[in-house]
Protein backbone atom coordinates (compact mmCIF):
# COMPACT_ATOMS: atom_id res chain seq x y z
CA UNK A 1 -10.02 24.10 -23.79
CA UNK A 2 -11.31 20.94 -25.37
CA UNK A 3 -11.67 20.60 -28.52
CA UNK A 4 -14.32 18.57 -30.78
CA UNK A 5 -12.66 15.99 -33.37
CA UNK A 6 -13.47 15.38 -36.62
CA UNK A 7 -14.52 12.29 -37.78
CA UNK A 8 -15.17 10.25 -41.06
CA UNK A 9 -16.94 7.62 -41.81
CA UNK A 10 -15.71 4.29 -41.91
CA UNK A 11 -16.99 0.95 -43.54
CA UNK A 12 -16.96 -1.76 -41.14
CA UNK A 13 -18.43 -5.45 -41.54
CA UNK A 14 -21.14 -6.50 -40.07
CA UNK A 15 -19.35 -8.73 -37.47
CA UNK A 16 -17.30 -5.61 -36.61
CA UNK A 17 -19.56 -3.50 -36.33
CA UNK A 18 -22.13 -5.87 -33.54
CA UNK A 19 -18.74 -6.54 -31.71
CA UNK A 20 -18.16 -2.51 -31.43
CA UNK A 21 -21.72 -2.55 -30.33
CA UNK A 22 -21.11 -5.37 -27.84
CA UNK A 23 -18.41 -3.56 -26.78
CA UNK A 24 -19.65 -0.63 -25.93
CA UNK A 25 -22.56 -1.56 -24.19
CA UNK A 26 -20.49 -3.73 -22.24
CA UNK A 27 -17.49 -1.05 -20.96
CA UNK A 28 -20.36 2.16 -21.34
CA UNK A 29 -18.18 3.71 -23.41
CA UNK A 30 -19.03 5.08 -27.16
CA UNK A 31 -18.43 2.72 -30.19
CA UNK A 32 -16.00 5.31 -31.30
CA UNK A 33 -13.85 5.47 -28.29
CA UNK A 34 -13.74 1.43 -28.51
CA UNK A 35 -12.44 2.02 -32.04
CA UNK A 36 -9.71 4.84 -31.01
CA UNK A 37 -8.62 2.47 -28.35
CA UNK A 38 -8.38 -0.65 -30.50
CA UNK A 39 -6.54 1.04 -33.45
CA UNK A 40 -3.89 2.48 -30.84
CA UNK A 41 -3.76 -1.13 -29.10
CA UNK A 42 -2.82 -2.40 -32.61
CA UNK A 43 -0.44 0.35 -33.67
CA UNK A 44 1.71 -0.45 -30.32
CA UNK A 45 1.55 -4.20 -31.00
CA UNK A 46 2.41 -3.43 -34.82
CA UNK A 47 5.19 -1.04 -33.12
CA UNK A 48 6.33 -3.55 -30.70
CA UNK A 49 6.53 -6.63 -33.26
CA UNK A 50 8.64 -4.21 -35.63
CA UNK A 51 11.17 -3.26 -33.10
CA UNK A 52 11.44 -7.17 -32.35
CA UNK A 53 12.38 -7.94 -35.60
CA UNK A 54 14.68 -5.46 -36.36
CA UNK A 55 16.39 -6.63 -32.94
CA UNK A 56 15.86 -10.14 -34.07
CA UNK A 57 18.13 -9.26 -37.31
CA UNK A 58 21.05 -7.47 -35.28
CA UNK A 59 21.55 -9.71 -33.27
CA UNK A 60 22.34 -12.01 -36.42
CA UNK A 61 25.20 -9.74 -36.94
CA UNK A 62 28.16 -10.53 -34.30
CA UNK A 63 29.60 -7.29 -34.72
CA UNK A 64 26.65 -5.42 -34.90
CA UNK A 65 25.06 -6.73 -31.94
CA UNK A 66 28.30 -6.66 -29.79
CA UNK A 67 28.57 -2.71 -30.48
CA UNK A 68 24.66 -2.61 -29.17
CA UNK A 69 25.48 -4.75 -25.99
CA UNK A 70 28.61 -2.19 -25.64
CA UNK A 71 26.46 0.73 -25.99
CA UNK A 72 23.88 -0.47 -23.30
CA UNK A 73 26.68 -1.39 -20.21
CA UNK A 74 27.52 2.54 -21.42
CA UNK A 75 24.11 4.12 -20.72
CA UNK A 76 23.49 1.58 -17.53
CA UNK A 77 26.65 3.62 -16.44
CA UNK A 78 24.75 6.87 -16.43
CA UNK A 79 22.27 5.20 -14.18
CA UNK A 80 24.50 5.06 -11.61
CA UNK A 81 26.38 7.93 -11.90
CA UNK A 82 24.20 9.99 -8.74
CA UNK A 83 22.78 12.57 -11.53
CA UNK A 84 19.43 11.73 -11.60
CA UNK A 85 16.76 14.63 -11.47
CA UNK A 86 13.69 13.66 -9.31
């Protein structure tokens, strides 16, 4: 069963808020699933550039790091090992 969201209102500028308007008319789609879509897009990309950097500061720990590459050649073990469920 589907359920209705809630909503609130948001202040957007001007620009934004022709560009939503763009959008939508563009992809047929409603300004507020452009919205939903973009703030996802940038949580991921927020996500992703977080996880680089925290990679970016192991890796400027020797030991550190070398325990991480150790712990990888582990789990690609476990890919091999036939136990896969399909």
């Amino acid at each position: 069963m589907a359920t209705e969201a809630s909503s609130v209102n948001v202040r957007v500028a001007k620009q934004t808020h022709q560009q939503l308007v763009n959008l939508a008319r563009e992809n047929g789609l409603p300004m507020q699933t452009i919205l939903d879509r973009a703030v996802e897009a940038y949580r991921r990309q927020a996500f992703i550039e977080a996880l680089n950097s925290d990679f970016a500061a192991l890796k400027e720990k020797p030991q550190d790091w070398a325990e991480e590459m150790e712990e990888r050649k582990l789990w690609e073990q476990t890919l091999a090992d036939g136990s896969e469920q399909v």
